[in-house]
C-alpha atoms as a PDB file:
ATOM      1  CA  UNK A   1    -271.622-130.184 -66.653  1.00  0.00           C
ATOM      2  CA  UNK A   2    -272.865-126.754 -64.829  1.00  0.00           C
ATOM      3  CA  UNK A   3    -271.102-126.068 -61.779  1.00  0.00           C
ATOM      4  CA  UNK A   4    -273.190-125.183 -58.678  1.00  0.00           C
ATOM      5  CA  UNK A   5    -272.432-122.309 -56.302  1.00  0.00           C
ATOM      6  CA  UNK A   6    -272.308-124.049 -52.688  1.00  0.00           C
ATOM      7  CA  UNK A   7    -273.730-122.004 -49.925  1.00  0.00           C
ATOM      8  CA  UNK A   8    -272.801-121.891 -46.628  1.00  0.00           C
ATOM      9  CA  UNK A   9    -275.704-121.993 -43.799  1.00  0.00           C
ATOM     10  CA  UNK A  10    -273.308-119.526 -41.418  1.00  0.00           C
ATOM     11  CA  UNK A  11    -275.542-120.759 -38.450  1.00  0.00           C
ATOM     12  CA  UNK A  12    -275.234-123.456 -38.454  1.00  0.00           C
ATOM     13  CA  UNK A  13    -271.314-123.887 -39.484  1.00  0.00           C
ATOM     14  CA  UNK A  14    -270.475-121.737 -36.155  1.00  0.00           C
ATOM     15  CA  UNK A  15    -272.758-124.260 -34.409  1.00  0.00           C
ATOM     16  CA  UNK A  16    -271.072-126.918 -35.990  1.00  0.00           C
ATOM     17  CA  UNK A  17    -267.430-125.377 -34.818  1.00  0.00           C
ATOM     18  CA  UNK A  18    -268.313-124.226 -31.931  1.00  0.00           C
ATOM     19  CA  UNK A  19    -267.105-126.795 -29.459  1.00  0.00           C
ATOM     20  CA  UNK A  20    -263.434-127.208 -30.973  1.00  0.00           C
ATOM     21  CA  UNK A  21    -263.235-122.987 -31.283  1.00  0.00           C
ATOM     22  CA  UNK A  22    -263.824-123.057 -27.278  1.00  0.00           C
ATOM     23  CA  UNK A  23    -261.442-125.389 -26.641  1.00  0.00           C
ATOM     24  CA  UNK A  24    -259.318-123.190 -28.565  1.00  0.00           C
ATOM     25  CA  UNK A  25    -259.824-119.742 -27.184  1.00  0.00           C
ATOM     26  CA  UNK A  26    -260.434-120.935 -23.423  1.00  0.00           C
ATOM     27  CA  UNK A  27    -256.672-122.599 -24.254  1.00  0.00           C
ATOM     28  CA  UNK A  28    -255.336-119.492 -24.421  1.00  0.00           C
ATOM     29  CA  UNK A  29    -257.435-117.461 -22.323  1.00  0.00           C
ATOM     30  CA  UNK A  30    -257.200-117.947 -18.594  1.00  0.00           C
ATOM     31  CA  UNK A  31    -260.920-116.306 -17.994  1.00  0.00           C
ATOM     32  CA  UNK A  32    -264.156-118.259 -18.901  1.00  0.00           C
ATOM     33  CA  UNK A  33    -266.427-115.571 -19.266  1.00  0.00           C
ATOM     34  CA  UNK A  34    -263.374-113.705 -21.653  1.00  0.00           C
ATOM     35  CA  UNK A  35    -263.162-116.623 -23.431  1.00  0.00           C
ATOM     36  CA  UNK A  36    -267.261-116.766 -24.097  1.00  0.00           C
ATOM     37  CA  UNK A  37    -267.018-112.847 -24.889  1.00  0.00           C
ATOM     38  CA  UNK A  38    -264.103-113.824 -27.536  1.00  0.00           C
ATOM     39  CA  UNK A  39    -266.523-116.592 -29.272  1.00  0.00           C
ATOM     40  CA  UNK A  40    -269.159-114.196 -29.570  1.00  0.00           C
ATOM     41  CA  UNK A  41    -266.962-111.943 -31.246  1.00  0.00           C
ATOM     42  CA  UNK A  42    -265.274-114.515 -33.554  1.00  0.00           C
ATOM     43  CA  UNK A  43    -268.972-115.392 -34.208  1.00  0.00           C
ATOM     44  CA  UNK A  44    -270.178-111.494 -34.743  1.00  0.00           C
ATOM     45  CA  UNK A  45    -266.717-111.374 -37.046  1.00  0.00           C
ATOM     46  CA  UNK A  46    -267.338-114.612 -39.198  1.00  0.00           C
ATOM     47  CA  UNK A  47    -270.666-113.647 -40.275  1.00  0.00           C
ATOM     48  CA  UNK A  48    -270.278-109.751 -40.726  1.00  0.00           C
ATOM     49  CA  UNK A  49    -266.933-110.232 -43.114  1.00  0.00           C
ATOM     50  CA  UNK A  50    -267.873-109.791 -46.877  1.00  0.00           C
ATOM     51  CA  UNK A  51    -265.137-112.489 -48.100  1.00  0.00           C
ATOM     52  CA  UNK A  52    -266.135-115.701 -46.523  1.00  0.00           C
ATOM     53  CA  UNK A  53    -265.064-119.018 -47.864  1.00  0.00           C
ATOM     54  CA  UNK A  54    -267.498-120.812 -50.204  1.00  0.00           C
ATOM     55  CA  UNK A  55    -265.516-124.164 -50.187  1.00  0.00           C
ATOM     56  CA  UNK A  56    -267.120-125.939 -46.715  1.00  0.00           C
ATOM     57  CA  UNK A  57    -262.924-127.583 -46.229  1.00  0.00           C
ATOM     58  CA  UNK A  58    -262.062-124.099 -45.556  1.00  0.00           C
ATOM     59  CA  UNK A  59    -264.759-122.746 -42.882  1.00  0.00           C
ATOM     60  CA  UNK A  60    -262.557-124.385 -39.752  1.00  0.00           C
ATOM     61  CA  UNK A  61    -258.788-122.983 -41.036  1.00  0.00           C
ATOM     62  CA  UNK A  62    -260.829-119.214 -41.383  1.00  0.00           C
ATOM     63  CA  UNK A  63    -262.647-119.499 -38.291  1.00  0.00           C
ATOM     64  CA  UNK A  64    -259.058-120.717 -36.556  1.00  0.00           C
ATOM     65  CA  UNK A  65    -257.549-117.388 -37.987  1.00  0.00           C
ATOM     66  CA  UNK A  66    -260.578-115.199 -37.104  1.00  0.00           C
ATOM     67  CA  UNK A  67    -260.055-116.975 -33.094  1.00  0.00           C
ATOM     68  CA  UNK A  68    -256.496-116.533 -33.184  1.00  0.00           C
ATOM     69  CA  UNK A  69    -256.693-112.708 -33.909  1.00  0.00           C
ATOM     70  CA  UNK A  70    -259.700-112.242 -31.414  1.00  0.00           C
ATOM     71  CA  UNK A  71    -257.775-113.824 -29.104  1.00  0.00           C
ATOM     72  CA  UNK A  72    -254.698-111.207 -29.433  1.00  0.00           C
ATOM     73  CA  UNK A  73    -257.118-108.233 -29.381  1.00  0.00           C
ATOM     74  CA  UNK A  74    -258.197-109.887 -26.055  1.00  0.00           C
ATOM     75  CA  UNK A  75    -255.178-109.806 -24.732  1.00  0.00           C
ATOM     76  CA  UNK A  76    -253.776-106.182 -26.166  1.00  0.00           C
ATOM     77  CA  UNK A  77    -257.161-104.495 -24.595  1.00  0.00           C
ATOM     78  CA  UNK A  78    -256.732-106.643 -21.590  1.00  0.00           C
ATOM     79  CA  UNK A  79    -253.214-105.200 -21.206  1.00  0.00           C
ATOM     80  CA  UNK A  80    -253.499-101.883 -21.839  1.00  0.00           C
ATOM     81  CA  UNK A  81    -256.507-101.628 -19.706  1.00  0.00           C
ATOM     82  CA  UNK A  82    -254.585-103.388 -16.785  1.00  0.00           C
ATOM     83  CA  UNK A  83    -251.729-100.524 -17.879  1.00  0.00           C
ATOM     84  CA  UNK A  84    -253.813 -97.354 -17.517  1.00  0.00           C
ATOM     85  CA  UNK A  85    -255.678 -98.865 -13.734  1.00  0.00           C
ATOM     86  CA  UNK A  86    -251.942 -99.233 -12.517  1.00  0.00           C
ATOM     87  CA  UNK A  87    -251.385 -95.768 -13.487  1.00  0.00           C
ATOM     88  CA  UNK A  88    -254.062 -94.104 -12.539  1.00  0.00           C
ATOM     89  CA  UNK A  89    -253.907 -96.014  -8.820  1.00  0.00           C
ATOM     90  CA  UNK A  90    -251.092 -95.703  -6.350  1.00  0.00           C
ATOM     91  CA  UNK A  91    -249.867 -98.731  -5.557  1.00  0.00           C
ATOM     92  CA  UNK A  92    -250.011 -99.492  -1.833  1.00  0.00           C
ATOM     93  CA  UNK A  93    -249.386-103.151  -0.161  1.00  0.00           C
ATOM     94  CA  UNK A  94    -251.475-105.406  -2.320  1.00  0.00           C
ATOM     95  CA  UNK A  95    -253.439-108.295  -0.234  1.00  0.00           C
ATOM     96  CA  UNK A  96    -250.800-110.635   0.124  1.00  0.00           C
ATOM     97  CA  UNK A  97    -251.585-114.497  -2.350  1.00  0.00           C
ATOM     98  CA  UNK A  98    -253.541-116.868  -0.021  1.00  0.00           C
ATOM     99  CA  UNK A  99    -252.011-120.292  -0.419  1.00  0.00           C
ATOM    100  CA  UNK A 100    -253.993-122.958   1.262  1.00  0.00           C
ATOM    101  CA  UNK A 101    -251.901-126.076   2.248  1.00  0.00           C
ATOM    102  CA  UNK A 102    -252.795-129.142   0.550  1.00  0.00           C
ATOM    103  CA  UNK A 103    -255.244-131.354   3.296  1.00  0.00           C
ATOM    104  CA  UNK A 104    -253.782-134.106   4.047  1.00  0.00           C
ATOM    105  CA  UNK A 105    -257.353-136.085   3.422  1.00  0.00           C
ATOM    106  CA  UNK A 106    -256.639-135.022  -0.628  1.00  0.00           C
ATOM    107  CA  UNK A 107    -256.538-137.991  -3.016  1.00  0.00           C
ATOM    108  CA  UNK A 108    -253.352-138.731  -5.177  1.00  0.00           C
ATOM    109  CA  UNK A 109    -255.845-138.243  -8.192  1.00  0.00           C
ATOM    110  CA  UNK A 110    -256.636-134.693  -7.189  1.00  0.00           C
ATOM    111  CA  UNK A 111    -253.036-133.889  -6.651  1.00  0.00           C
ATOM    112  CA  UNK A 112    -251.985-135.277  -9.401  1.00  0.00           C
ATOM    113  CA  UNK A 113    -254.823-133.420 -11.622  1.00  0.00           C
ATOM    114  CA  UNK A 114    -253.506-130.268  -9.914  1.00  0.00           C
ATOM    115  CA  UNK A 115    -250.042-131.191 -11.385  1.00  0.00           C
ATOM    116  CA  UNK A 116    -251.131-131.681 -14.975  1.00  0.00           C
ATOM    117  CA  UNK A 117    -253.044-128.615 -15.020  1.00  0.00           C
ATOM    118  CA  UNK A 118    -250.222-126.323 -13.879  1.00  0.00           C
ATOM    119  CA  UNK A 119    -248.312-127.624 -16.304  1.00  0.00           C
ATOM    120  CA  UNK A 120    -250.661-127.241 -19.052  1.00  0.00           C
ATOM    121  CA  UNK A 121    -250.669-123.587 -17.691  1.00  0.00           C
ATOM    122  CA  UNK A 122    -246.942-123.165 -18.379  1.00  0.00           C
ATOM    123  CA  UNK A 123    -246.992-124.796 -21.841  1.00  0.00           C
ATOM    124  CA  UNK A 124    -246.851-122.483 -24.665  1.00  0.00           C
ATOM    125  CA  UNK A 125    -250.648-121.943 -25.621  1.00  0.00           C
ATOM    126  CA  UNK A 126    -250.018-123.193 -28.959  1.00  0.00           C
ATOM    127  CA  UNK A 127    -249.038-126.594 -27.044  1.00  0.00           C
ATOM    128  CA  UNK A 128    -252.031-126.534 -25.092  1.00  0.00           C
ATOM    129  CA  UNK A 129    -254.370-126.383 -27.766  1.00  0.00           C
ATOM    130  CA  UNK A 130    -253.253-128.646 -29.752  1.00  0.00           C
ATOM    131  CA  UNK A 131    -253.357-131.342 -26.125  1.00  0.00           C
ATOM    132  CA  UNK A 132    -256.709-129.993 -25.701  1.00  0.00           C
ATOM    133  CA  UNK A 133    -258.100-130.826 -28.754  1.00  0.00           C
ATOM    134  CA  UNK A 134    -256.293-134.233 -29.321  1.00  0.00           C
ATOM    135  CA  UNK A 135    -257.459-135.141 -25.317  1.00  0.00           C
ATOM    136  CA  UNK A 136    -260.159-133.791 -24.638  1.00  0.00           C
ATOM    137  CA  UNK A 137    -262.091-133.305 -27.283  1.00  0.00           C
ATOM    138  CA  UNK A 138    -260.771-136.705 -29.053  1.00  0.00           C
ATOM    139  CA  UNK A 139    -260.086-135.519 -32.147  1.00  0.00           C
ATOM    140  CA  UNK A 140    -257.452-137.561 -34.278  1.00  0.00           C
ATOM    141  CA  UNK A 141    -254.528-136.241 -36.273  1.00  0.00           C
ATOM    142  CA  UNK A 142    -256.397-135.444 -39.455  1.00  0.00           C
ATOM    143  CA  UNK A 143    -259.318-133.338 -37.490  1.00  0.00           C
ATOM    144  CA  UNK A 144    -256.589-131.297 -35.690  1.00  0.00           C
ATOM    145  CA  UNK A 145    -254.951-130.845 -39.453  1.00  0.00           C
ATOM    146  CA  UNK A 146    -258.085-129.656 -41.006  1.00  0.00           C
ATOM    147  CA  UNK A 147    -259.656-127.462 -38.416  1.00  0.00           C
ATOM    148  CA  UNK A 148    -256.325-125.821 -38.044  1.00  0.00           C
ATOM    149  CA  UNK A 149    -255.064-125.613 -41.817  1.00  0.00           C
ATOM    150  CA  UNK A 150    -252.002-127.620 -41.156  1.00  0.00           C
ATOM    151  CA  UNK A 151    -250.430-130.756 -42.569  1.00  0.00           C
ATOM    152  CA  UNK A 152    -251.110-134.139 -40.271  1.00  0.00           C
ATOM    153  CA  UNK A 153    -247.168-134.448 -40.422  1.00  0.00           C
ATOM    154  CA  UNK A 154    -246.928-130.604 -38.585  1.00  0.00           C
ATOM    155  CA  UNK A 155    -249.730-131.761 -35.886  1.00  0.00           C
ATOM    156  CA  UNK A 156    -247.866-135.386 -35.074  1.00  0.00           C
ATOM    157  CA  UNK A 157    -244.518-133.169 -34.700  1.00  0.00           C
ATOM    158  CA  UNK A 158    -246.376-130.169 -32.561  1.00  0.00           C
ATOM    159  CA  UNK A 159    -247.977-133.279 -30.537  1.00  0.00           C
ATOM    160  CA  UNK A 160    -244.547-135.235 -30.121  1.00  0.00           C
ATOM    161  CA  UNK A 161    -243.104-131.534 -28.562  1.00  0.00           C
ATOM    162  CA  UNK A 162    -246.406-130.474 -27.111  1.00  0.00           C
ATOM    163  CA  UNK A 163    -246.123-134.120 -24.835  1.00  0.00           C
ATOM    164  CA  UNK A 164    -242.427-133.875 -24.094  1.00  0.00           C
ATOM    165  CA  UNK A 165    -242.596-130.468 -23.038  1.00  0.00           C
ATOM    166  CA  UNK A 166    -246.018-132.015 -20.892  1.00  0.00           C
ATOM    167  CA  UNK A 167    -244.015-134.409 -19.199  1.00  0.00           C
ATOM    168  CA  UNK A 168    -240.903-132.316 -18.602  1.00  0.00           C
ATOM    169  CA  UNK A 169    -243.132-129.954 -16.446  1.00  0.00           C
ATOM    170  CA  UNK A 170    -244.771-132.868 -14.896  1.00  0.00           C
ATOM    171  CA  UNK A 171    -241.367-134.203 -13.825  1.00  0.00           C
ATOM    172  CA  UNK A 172    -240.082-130.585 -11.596  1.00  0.00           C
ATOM    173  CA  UNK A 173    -243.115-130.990  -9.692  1.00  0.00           C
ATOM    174  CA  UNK A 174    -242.127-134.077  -8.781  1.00  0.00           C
END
């Protein structure tokens, strides 16, 4: 029996991946527009690196590392650029946060969307992700494990802590 060499249409497995590598990066990325500028690059990266995967299982675990990394650079450049401004500026009185007060015509639903996503913003990002991906992109157990190169058993244990530390949150704002 002669074995065939698979290839990989590159295109078209980013365009597959895309949507899941978003939810990903804009997880732990508080910018949109960084978080579109760190697909690109994940994108430029994947496709300009001379060992690629041939085996299709594999594509989603490399392109998870690939986002990961990306994703640190991000935030190293972001923080040494933020380093050398407040340097190079005096620091004076800054503009003081505005905090709006909650209208009083608000609906419980809005408030208590507000709730959930401040929590989700103090989760550890790893946490976030993985509630992203199982809520709002639907995946299941097994997607989550092969996308991100980990056993189901690891994702319904990150999932168990990922909720409790969810509702813990949830529960000091109320």
């Amino acid at each position: 029996m002669e074995e065939s060499v698979m290839t990989i249409d590159w295109a078209k497995a980013l365009d597959s991946h895309r949507r899941w590598l978003e939810t990903v990066i804009s997880s732990r990325l508080s910018d949109r527009q960084a978080a579109e500028d760190v697909l690109q690059e994940v994108a430029l990266a994947a496709i300009s690196q001379r060992s690629r995967p041939v085996d299709p299982e594999k594509v989603a675990p490399w392109l998870y590392r690939i986002a990961l990394r990306k994703v640190i650079n991000h935030h190293r450049v972001t923080g040494r650029r933020r380093r050398l401004i407040e340097g190079v500026v005096a620091k004076g009185p800054g503009p003081e946060e505005f905090v709006a007060p909650a209208p009083g015509e608000w609906l419980m639903k809005e408030e208590d969307d507000k709730a959930v996503q401040r929590a989700m913003a103090q989760l550890r990002p790893q946490d976030r992700q993985l509630l992203l991906l199982k809520y709002t992109e639907g995946w299941g157990y097994q997607d989550i494990s092969e996308h991100l190169g980990i056993s189901i058993k690891t994702v319904e244990y990150r999932l168990l802590k990922a909720r409790r530390a969810l509702r813990a949150k949830l529960a000091d704002f109320h």
